[in-house]
PDB file of N, CA and C in Angstrom:
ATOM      1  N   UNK A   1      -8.136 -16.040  -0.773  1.00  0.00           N
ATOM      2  CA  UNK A   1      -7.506 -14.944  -1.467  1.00  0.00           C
ATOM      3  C   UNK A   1      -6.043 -15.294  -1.698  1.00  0.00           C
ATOM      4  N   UNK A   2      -5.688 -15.013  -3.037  1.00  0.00           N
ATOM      5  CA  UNK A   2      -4.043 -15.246  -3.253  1.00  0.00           C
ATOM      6  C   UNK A   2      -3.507 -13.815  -3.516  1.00  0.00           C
ATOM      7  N   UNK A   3      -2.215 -13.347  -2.742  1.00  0.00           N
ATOM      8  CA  UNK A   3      -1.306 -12.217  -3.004  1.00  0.00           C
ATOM      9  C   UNK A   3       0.065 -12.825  -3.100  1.00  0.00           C
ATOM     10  N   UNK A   4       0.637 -11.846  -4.135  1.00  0.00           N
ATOM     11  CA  UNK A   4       1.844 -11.930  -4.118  1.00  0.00           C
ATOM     12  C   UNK A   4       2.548 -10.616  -3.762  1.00  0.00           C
ATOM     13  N   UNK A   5       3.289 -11.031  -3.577  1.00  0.00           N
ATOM     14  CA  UNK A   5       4.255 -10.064  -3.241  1.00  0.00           C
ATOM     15  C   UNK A   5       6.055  -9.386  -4.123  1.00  0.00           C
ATOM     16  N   UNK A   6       6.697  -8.436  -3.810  1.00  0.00           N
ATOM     17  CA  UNK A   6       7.834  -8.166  -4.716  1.00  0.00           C
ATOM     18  C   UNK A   6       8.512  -7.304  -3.578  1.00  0.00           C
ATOM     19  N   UNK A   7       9.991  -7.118  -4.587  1.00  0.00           N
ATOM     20  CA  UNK A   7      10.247  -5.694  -3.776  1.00  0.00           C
ATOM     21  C   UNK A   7      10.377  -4.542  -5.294  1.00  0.00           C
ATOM     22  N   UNK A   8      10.144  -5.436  -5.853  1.00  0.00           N
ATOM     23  CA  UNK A   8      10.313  -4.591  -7.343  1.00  0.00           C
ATOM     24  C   UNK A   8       8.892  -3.419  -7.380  1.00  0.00           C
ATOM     25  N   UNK A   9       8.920  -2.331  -7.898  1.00  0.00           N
ATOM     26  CA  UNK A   9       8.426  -1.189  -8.060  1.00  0.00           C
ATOM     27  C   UNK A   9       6.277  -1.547  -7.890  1.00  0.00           C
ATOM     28  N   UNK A  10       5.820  -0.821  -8.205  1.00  0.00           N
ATOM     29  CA  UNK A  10       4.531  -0.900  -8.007  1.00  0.00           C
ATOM     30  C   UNK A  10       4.213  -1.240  -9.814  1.00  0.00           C
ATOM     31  N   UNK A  11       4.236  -0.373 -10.350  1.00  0.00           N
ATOM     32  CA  UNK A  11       4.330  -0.492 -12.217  1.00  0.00           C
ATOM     33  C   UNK A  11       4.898  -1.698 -12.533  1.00  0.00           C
ATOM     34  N   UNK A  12       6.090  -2.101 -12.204  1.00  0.00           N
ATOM     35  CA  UNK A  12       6.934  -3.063 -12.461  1.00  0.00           C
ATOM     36  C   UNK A  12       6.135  -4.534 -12.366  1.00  0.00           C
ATOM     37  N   UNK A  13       5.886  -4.652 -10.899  1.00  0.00           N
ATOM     38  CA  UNK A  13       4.446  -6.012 -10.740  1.00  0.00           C
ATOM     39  C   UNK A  13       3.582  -5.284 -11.185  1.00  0.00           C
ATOM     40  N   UNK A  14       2.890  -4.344 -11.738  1.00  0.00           N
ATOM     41  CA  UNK A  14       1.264  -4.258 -12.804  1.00  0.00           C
ATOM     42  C   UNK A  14       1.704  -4.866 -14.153  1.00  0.00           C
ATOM     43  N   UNK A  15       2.914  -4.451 -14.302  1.00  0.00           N
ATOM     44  CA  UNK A  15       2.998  -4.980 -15.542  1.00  0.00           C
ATOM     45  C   UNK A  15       3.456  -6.287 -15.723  1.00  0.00           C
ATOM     46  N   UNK A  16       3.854  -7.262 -14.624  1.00  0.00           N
ATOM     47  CA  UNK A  16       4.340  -8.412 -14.873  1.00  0.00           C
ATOM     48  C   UNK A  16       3.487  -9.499 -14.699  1.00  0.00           C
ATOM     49  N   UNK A  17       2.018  -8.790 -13.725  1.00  0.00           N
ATOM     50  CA  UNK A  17       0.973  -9.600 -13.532  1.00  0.00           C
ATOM     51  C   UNK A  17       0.210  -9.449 -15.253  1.00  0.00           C
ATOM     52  N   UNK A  18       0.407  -8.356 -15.474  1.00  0.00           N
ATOM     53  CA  UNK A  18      -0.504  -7.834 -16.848  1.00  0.00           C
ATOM     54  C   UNK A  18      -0.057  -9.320 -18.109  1.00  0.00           C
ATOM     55  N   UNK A  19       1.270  -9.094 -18.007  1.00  0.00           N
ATOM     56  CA  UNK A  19       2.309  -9.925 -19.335  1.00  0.00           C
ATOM     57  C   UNK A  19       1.757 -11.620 -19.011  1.00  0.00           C
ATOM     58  N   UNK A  20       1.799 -11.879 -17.521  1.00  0.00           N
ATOM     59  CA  UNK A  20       1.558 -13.117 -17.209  1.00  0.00           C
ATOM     60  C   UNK A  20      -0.219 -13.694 -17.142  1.00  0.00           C
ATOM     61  N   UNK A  21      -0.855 -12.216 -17.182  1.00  0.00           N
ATOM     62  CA  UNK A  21      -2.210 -13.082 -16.693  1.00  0.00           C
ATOM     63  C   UNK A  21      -2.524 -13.533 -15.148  1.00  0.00           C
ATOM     64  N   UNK A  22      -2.264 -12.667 -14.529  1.00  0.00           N
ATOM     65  CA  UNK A  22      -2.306 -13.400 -12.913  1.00  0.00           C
ATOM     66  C   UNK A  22      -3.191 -13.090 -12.329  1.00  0.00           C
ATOM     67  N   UNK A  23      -4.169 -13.638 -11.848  1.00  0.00           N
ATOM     68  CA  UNK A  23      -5.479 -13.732 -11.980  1.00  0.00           C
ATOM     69  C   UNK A  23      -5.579 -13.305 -10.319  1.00  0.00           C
ATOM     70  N   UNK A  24      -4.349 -12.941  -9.647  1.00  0.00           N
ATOM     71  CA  UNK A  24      -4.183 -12.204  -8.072  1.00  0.00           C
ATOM     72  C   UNK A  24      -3.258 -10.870  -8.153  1.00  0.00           C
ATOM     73  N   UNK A  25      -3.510 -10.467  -7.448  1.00  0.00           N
ATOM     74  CA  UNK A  25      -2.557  -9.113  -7.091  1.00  0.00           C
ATOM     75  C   UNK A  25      -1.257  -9.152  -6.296  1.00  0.00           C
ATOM     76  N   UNK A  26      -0.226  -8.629  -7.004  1.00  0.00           N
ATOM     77  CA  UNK A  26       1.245  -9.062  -7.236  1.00  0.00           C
ATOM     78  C   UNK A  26       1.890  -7.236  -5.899  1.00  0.00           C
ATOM     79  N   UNK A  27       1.713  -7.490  -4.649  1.00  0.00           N
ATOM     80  CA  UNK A  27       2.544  -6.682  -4.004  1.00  0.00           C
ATOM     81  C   UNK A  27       3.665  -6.100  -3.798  1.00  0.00           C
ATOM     82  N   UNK A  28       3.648  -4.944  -3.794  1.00  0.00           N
ATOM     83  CA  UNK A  28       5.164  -4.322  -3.454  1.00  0.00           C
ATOM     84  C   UNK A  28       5.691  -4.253  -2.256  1.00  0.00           C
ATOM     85  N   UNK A  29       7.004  -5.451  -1.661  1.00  0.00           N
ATOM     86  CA  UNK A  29       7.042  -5.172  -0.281  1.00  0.00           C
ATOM     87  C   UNK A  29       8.735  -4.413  -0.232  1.00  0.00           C
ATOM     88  N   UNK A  30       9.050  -3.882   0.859  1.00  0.00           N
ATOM     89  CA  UNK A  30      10.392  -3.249   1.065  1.00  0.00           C
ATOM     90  C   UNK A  30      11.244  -4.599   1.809  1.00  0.00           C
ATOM     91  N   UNK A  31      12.540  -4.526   1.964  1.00  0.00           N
ATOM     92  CA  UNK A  31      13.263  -5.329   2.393  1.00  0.00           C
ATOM     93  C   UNK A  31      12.827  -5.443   3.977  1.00  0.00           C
ATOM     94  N   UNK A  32      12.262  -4.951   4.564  1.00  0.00           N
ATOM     95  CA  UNK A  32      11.910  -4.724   6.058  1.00  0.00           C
ATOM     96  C   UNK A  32      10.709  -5.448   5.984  1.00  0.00           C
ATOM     97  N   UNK A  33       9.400  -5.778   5.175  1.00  0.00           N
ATOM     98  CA  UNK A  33       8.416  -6.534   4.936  1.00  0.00           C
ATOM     99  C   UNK A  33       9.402  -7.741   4.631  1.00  0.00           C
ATOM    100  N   UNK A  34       9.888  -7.660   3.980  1.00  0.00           N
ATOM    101  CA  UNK A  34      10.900  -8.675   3.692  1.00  0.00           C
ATOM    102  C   UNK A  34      11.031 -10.082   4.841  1.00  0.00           C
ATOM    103  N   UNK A  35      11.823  -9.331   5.165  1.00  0.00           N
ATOM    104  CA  UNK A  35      12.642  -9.838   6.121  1.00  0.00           C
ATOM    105  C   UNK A  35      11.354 -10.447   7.742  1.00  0.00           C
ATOM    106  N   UNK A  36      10.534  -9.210   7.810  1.00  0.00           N
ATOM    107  CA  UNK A  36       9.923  -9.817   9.018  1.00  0.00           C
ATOM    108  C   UNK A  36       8.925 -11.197   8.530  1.00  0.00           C
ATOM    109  N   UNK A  37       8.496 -11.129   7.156  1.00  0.00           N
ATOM    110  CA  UNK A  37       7.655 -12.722   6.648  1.00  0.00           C
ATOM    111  C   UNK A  37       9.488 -13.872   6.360  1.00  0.00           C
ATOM    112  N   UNK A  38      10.727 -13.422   7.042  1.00  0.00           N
ATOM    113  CA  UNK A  38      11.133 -14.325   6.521  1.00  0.00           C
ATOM    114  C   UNK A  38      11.877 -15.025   5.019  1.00  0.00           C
ATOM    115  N   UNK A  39      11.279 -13.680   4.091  1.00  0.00           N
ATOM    116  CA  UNK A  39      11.517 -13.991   2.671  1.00  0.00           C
ATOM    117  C   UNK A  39      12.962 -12.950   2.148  1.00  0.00           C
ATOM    118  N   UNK A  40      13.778 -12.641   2.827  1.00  0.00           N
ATOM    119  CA  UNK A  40      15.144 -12.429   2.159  1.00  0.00           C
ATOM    120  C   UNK A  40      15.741 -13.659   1.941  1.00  0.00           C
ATOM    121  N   UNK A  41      17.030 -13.401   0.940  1.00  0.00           N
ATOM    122  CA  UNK A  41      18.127 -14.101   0.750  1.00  0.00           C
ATOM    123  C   UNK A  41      19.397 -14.027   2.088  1.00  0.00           C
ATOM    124  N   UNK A  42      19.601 -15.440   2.996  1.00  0.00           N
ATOM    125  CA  UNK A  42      20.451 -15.327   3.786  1.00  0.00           C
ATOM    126  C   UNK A  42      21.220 -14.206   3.428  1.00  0.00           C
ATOM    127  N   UNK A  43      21.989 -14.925   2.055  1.00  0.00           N
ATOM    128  CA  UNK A  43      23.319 -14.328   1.846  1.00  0.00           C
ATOM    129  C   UNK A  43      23.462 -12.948   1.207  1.00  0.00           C
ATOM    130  N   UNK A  44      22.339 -12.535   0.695  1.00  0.00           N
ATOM    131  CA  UNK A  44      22.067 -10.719   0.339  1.00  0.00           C
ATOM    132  C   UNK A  44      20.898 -10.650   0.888  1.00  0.00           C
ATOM    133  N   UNK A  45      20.819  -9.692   1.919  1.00  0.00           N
ATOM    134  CA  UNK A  45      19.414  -9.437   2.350  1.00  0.00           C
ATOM    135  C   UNK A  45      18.332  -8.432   1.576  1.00  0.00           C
ATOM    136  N   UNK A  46      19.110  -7.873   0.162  1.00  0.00           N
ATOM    137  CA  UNK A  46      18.383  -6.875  -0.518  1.00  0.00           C
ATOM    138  C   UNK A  46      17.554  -7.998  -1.560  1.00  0.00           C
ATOM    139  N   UNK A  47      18.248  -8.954  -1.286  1.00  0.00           N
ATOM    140  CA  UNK A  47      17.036 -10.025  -2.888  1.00  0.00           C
ATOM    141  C   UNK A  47      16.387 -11.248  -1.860  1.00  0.00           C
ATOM    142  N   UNK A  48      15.399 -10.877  -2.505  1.00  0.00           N
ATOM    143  CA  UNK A  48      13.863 -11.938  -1.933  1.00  0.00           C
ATOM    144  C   UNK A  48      14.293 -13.112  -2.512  1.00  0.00           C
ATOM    145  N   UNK A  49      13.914 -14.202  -1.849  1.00  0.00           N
ATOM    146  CA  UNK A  49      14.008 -15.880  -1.919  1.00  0.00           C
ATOM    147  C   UNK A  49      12.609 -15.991  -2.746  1.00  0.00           C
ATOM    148  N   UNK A  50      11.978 -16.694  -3.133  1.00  0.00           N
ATOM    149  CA  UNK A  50      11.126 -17.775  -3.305  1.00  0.00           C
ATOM    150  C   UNK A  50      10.605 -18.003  -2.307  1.00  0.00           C
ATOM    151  N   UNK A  51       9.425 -17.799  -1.696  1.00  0.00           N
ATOM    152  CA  UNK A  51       8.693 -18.915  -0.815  1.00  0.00           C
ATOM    153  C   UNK A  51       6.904 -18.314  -0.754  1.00  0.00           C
ATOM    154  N   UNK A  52       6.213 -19.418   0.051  1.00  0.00           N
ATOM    155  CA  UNK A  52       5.156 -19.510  -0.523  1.00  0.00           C
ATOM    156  C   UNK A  52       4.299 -19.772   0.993  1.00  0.00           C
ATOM    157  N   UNK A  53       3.292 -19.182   1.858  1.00  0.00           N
ATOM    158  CA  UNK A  53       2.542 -18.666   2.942  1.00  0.00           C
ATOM    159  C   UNK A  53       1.496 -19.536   2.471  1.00  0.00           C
ATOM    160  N   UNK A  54       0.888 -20.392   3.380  1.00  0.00           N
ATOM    161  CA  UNK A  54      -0.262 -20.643   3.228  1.00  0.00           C
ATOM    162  C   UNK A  54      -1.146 -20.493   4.522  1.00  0.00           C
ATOM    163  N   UNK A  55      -2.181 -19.133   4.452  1.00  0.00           N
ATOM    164  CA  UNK A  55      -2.070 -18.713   5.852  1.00  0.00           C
ATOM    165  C   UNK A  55      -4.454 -18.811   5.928  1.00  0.00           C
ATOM    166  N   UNK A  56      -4.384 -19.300   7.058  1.00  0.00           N
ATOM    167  CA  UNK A  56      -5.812 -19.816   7.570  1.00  0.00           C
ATOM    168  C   UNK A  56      -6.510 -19.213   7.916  1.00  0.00           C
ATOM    169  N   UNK A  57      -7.969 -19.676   7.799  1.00  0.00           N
ATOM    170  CA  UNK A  57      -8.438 -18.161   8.279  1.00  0.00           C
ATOM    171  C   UNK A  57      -8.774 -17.313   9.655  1.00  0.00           C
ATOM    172  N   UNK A  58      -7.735 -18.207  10.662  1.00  0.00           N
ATOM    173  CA  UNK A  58      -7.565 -17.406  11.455  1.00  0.00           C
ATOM    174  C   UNK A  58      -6.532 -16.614  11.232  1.00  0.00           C
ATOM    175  N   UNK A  59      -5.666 -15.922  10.374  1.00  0.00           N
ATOM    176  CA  UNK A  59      -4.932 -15.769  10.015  1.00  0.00           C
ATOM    177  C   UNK A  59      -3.521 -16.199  10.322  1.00  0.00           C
ATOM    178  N   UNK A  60      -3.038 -17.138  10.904  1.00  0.00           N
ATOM    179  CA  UNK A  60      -1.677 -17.767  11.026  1.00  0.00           C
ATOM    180  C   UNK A  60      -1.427 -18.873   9.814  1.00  0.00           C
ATOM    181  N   UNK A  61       0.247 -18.570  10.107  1.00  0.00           N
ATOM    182  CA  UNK A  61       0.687 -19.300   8.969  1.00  0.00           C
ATOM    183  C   UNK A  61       0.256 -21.179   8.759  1.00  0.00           C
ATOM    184  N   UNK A  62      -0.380 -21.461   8.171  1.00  0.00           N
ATOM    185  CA  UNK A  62      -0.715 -22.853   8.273  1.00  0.00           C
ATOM    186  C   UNK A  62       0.937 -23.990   7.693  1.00  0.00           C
ATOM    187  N   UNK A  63       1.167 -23.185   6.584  1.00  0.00           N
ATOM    188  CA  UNK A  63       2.432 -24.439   6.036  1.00  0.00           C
ATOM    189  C   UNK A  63       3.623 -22.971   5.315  1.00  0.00           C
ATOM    190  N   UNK A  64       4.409 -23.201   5.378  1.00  0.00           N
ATOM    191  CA  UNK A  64       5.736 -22.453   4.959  1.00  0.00           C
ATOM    192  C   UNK A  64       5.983 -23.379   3.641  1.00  0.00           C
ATOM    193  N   UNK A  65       6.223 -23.228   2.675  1.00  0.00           N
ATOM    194  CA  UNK A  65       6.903 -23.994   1.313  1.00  0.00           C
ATOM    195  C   UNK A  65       8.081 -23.116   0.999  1.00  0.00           C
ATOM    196  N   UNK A  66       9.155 -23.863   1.859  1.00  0.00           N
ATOM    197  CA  UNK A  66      10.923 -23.133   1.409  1.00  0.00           C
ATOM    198  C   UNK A  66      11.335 -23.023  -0.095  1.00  0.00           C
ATOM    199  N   UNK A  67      10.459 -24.255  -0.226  1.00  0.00           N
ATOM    200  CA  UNK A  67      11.535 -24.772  -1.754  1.00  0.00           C
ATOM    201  C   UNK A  67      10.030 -24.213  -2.826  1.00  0.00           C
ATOM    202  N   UNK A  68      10.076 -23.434  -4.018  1.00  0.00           N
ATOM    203  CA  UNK A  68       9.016 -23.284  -4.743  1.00  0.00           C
ATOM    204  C   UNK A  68       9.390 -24.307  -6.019  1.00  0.00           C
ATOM    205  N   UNK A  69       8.958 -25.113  -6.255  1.00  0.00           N
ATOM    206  CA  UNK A  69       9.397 -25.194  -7.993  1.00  0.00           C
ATOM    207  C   UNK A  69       7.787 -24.989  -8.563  1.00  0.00           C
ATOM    208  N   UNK A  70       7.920 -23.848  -9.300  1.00  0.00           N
ATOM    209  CA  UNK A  70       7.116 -23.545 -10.495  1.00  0.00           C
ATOM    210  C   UNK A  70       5.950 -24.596 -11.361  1.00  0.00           C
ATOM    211  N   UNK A  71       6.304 -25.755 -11.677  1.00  0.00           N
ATOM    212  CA  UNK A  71       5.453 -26.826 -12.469  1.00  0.00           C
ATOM    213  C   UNK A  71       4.895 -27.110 -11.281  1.00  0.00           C
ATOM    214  N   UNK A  72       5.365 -27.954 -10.288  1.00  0.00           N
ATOM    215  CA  UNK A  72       4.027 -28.106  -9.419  1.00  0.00           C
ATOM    216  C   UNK A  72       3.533 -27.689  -8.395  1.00  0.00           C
ATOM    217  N   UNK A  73       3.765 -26.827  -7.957  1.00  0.00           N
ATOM    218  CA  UNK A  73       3.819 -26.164  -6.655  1.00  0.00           C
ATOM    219  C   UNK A  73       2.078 -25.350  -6.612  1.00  0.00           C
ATOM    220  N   UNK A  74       1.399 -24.896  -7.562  1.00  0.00           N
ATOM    221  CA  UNK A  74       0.368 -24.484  -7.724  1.00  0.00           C
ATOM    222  C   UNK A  74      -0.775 -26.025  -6.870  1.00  0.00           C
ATOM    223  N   UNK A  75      -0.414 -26.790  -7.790  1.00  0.00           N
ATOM    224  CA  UNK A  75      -1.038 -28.380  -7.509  1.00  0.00           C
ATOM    225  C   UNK A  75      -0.851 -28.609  -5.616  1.00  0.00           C
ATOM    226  N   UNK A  76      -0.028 -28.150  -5.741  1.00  0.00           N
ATOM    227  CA  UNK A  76       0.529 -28.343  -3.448  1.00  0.00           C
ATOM    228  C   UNK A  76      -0.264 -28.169  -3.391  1.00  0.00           C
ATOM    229  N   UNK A  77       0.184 -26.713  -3.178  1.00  0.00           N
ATOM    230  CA  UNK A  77      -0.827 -25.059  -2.457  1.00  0.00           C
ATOM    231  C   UNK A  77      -2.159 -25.907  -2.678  1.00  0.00           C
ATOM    232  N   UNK A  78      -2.847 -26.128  -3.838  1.00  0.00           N
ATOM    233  CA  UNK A  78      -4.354 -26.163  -4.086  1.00  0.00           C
ATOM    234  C   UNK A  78      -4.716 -27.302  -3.004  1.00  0.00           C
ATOM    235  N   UNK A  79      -3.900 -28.708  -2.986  1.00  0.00           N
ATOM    236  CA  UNK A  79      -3.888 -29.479  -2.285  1.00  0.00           C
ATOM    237  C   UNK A  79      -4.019 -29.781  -0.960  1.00  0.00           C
ATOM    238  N   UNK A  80      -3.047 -28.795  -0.223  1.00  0.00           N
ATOM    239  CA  UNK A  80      -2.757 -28.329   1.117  1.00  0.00           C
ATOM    240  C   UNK A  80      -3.853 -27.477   1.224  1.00  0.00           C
ATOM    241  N   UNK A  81      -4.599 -26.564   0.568  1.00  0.00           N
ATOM    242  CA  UNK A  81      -5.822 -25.381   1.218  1.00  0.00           C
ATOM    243  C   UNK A  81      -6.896 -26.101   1.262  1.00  0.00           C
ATOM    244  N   UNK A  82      -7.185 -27.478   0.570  1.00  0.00           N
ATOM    245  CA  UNK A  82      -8.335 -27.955   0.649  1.00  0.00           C
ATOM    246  C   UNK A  82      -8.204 -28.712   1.728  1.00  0.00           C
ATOM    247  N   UNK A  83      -7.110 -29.298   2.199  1.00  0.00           N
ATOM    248  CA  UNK A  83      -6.694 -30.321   3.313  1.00  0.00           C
ATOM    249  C   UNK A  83      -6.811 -29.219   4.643  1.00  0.00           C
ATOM    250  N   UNK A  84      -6.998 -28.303   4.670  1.00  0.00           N
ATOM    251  CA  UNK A  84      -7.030 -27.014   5.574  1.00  0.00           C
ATOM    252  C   UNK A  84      -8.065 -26.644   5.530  1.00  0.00           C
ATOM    253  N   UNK A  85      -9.466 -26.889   4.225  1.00  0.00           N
ATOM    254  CA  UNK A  85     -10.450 -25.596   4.808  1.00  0.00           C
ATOM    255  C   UNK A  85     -11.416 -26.716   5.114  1.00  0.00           C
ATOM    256  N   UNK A  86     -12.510 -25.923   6.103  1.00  0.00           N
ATOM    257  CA  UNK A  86     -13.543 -26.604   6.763  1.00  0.00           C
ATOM    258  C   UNK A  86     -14.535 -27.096   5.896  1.00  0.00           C
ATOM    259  N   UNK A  87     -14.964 -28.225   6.134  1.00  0.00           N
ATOM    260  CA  UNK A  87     -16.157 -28.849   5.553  1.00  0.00           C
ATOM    261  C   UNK A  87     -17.383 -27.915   6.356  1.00  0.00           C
TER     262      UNK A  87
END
């Protein structure tokens, strides 16, 4: 299962998954969800960073990805979950 997450409004991600096609469900978290996965900005704690959970199915975090870049980072993730799930 893939989720994303925001702190932006509930409407706000329907409609940005809608515009983009995102074939997962785009969450609304508060700065307090925030913060306990880790995903504020050091230096403003009201704006979310970039980062990316890849979590097992025992549910713990398997790999943290600090850095996202966009072009390949889909290719990781896919990479890393297959290197993670059971034969």
């Amino acid at each position: 299962m893939v989720l994303g997450a925001s702190y932006d409004a509930t409407e706000k991600n329907r409609a940005f998954c809608d515009k983009f096609d995102f074939p997962f469900r785009l969450l609304t978290f508060d700065t307090a969800s925030g913060a306990a996965w880790d995903a504020t900005d050091p230096a403003d704690p009201d704006w979310p960073r970039r980062i990316t959970y890849l979590i097992g199915p025992d549910r713990r975090i398997v790999k943290a990805y600090e850095t996202v870049a966009p072009a390949g980072h889909p290719a990781e993730v896919l990479a890393d979950l297959r290197a993670h799930t059971p034969r």
